[in-house]
Protein backbone atom coordinates (compact mmCIF):
# COMPACT_ATOMS: atom_id res chain seq x y z
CA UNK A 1 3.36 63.62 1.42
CA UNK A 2 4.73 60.65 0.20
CA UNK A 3 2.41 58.26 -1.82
CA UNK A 4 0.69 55.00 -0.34
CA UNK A 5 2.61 52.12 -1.69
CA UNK A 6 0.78 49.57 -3.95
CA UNK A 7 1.23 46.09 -3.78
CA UNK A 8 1.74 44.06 -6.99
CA UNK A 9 -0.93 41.72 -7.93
CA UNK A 10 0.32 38.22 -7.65
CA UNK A 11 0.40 36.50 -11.16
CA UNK A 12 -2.53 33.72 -10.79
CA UNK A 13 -1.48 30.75 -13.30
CA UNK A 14 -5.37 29.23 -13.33
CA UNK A 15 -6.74 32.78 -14.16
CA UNK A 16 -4.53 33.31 -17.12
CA UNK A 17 -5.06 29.49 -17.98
CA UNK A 18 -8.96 30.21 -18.27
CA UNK A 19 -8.28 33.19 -20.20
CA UNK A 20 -6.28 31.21 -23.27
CA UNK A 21 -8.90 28.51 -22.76
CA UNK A 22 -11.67 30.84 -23.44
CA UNK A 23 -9.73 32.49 -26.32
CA UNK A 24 -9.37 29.43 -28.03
CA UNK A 25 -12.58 28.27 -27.90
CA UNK A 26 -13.50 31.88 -29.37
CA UNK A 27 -11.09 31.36 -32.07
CA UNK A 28 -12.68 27.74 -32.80
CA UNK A 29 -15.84 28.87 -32.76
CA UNK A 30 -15.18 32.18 -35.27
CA UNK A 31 -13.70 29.40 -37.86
CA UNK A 32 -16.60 27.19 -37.70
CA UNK A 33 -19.05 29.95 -38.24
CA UNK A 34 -17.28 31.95 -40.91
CA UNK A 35 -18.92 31.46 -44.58
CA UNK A 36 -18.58 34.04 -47.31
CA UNK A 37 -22.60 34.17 -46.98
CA UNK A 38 -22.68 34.77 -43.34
CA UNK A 39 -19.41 37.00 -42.22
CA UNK A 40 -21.30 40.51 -42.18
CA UNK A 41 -24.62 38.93 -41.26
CA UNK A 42 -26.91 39.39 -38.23
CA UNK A 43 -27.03 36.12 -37.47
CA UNK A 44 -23.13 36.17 -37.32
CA UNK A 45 -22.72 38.82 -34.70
CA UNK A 46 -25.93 37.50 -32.53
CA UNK A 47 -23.89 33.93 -32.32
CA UNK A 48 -20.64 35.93 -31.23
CA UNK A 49 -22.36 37.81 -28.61
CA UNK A 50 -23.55 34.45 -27.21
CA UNK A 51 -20.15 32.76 -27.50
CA UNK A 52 -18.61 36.08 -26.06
CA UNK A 53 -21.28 35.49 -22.87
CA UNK A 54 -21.07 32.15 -22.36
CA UNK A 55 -16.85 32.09 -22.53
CA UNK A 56 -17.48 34.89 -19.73
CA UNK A 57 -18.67 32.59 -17.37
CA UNK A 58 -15.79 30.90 -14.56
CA UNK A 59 -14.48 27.95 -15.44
CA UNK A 60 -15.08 25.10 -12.17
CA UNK A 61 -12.06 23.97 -10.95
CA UNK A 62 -11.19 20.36 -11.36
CA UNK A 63 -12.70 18.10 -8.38
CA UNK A 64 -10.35 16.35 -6.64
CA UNK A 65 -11.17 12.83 -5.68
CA UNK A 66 -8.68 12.40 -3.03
CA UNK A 67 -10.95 14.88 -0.75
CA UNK A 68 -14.01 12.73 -0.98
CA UNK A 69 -12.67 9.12 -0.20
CA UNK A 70 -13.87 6.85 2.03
CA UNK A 71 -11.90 3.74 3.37
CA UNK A 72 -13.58 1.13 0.75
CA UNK A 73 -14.64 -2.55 1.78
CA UNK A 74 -16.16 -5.15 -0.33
CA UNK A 75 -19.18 -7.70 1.31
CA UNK A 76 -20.47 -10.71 -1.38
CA UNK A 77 -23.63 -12.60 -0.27
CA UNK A 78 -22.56 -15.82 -1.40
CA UNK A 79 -24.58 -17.39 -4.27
CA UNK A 80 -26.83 -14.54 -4.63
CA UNK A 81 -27.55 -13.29 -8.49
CA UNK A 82 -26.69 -16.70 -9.21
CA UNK A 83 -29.76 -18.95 -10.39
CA UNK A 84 -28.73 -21.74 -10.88
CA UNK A 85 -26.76 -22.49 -8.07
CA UNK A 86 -28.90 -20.98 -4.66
CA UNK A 87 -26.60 -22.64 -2.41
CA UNK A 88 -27.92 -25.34 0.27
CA UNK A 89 -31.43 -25.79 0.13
CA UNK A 90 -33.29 -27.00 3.36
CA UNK A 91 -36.59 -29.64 3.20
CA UNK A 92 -38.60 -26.79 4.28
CA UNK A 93 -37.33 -24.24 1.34
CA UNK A 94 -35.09 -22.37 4.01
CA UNK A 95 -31.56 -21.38 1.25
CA UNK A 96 -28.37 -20.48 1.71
CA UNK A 97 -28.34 -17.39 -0.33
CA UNK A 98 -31.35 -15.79 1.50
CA UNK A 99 -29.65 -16.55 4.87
CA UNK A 100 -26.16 -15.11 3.36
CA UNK A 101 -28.23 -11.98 2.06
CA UNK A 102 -29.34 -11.00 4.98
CA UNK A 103 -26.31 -11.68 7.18
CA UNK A 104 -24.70 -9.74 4.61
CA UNK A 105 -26.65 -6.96 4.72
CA UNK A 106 -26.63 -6.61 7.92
CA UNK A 107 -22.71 -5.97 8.08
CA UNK A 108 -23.21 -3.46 5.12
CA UNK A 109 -25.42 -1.40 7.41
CA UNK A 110 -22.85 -2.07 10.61
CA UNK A 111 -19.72 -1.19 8.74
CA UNK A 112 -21.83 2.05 7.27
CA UNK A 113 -22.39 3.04 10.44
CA UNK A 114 -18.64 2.87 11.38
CA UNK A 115 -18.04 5.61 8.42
CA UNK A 116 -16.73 3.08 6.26
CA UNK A 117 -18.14 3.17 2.17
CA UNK A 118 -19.74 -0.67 1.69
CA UNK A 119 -19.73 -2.53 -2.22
CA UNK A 120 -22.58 -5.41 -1.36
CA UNK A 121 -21.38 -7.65 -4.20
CA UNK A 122 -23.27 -11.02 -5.70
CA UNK A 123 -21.36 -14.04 -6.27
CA UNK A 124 -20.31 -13.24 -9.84
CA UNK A 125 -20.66 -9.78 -9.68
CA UNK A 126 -18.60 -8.31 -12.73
CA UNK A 127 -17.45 -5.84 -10.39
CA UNK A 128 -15.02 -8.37 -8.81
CA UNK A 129 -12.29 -8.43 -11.43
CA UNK A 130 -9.67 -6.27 -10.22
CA UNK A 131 -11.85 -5.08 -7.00
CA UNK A 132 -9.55 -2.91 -4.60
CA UNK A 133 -10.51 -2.22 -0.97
CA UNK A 134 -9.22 -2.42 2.34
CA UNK A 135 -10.45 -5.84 2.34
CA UNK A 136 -13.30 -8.15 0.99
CA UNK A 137 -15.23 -10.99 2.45
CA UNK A 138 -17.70 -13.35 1.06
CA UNK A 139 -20.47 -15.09 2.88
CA UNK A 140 -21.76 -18.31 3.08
CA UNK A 141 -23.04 -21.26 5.45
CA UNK A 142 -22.89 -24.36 5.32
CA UNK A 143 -25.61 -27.61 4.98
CA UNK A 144 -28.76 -27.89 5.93
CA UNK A 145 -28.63 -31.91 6.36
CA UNK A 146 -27.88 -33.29 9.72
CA UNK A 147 -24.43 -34.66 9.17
CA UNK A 148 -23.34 -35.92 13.14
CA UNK A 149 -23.19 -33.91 16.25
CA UNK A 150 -19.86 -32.27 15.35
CA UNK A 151 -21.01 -29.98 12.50
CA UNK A 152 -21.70 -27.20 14.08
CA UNK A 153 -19.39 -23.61 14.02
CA UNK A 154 -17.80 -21.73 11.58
CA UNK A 155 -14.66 -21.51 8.87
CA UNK A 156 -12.71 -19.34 7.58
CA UNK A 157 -9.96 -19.23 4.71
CA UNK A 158 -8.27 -16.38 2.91
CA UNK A 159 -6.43 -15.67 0.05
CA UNK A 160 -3.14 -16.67 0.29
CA UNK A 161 -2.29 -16.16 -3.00
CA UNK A 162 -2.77 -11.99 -2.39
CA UNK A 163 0.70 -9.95 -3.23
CA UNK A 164 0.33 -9.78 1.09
CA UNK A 165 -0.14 -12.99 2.35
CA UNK A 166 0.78 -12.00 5.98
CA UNK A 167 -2.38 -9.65 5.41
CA UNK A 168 -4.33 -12.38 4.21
CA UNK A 169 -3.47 -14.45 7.11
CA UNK A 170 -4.54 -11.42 9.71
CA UNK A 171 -7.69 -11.10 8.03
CA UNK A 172 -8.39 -14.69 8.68
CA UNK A 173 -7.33 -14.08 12.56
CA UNK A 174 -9.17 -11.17 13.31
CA UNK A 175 -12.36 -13.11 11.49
CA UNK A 176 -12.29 -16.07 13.74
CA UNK A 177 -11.06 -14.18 17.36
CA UNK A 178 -13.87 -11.46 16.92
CA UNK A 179 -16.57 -13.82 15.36
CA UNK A 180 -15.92 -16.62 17.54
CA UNK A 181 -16.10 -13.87 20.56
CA UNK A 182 -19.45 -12.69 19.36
CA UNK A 183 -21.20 -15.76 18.56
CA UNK A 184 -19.92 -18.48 20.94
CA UNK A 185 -19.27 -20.91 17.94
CA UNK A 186 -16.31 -23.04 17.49
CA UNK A 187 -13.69 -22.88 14.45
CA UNK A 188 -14.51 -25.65 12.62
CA UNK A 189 -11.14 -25.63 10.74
CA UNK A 190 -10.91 -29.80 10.00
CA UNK A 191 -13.54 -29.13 7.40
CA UNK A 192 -12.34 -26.41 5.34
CA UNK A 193 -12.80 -27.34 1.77
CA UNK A 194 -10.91 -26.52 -1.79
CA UNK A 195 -14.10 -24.42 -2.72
CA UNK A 196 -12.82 -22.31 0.26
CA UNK A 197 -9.39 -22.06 -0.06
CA UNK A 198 -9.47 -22.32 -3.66
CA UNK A 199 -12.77 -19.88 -3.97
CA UNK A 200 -13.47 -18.19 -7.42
CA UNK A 201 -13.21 -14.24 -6.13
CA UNK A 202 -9.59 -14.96 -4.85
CA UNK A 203 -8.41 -15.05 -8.50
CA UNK A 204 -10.33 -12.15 -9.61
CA UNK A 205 -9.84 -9.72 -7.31
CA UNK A 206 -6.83 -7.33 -7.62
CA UNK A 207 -3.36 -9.20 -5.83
CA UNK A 208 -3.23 -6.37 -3.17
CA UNK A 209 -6.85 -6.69 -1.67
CA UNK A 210 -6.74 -9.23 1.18
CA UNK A 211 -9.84 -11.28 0.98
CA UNK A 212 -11.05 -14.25 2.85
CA UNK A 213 -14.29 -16.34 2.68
CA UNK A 214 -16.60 -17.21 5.98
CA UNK A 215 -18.69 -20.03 6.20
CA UNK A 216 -20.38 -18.91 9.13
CA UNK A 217 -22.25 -22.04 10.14
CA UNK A 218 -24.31 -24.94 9.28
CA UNK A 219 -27.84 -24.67 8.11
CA UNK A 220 -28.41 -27.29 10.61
CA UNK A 221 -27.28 -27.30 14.10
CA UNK A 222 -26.68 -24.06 13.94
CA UNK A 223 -29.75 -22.67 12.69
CA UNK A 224 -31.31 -21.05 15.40
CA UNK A 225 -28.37 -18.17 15.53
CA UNK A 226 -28.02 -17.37 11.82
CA UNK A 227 -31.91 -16.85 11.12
CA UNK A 228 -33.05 -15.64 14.49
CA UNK A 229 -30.00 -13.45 15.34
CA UNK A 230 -28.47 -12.61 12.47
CA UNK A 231 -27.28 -9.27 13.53
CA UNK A 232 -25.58 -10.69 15.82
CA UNK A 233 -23.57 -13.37 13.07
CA UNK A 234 -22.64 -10.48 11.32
CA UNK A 235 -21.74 -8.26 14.14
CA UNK A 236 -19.17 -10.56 14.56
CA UNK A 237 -18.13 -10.68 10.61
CA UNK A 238 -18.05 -6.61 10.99
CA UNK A 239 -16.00 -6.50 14.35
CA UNK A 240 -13.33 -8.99 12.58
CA UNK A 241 -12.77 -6.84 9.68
CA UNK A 242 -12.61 -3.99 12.06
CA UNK A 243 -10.01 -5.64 14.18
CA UNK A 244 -8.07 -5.87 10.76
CA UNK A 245 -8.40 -2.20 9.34
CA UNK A 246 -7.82 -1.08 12.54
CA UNK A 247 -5.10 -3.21 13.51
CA UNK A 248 -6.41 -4.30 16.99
CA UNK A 249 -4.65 -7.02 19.14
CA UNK A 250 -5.92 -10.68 19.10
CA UNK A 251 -4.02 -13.04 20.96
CA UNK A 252 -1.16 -15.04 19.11
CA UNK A 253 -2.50 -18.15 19.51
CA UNK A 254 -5.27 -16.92 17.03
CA UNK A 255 -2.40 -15.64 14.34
CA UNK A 256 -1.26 -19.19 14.21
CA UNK A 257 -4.34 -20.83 13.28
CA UNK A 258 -3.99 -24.47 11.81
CA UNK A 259 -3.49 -24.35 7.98
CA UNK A 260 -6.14 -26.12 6.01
């Protein structure tokens, strides 16, 4: 009768890694302990058997962060954390930055939703410099003082400066198709402004994150929409950056928006 055959273990590389691991920190441990006074000691071999036990136990394998990401996207509520500057102030205390908080936490909790990890950043919010994500947009709105009949709608201006300025320049398209779409504003685009296109974050951020800020109306004419329906201001602030992650269509017209 011929004998079963036995297969060879297969040589496992991390079990004889812990095993020299948990040597040398045996071998460390003996030289620390080791006194002429206390070599034959009780106290000696009691510490060894606990060394002995606790170099017994499995050593965790190393986490690996790739497994856990999410697709990342950065939201600032413009002038919030900042005291001294709140932003437009209205005659009847209405702000800016408590109208951009809440728009802006409202897309946090859309995006969220849409499996997507959301950084809710403040103005100067140290955690700018060098921020990475798929994108990042910063909110704002414009004044509360009745300036004529023609400011009303939105603007929008991104970063052209980014190492991808043709991703810059989508980000801005798919922010005023999908916003204009969900809020029935018009692109205000004659009164973009060098705090826009020139806008702190842009410089601090890292050159591959496309970022773009949204002034997503005026604190006057428009001020029915962003405090009574702001879910619906930053539905469309959430469908544009969707449009861009997800590379959705927009029509061409909208890629070729007027520079400022």
């Amino acid at each position: 009768m011929s004998l079963p055959e036995t297969t060879p273990k297969k040589y496992n590389i991390w079990s004889a890694l812990q095993s020299v691991i948990s040597v040398a920190i045996l071998m460390a441990t003996l030289f620390t302990l080791w006194t002429p006074g206390n070599l034959f000691s009780n106290n000696f071999f009691d510490q060894m058997l606990l060394i002995l036990e606790a170099t017994d136990q499995p050593i965790a394998a190393p986490v690996n962060p790739i497994a856990s990401f999410k697709p990342h996207i950065g939201i600032v509520a413009g002038h919030w954390g900042n005291e001294n500057d709140p932003g437009a102030v209205c005659s009847d205390g209405l702000t800016e930055v408590e109208t951009n908080l809440k728009i802006a936490s409202f897309v946090q909790q859309q995006l969220i939703a849409e499996g997507f990890e959301v950084d809710l950043l403040q103005e100067f919010d140290e955690n700018l410099f060098q921020y990475q994500a798929l994108a990042l947009v910063s909110i704002h709105n414009d004044s509360c003082d009745f300036i004529n009949s023609e400011a009303t709608g939105f603007k929008v201006a991104a970063a052209l400066s980014n190492a991808f300025p043709e991703k810059a320049e989508r980000l801005t398209a798919c922010l005023i198709h999908r916003y204009q779409a969900a809020t029935n504003l018009n692109y205000h685009s004659n009164t973009i402004t060098p705090d826009m296109t020139s806008y702190h974050a842009f410089n601090e951020v890292h050159s591959t994150t496309p970022a773009a800020i949204i002034e997503t109306g005026f604190l006057n004419l428009d001020r029915q929409i962003l405090t009574e329906n702001p879910e619906i201001v930053a539905g469309g602030i959430t469908a544009g950056l969707i449009c861009y992650i997800r590379n959705e269509p927009i029509p061409k017209q909208t890629l070729e928006t007027p520079s400022p």
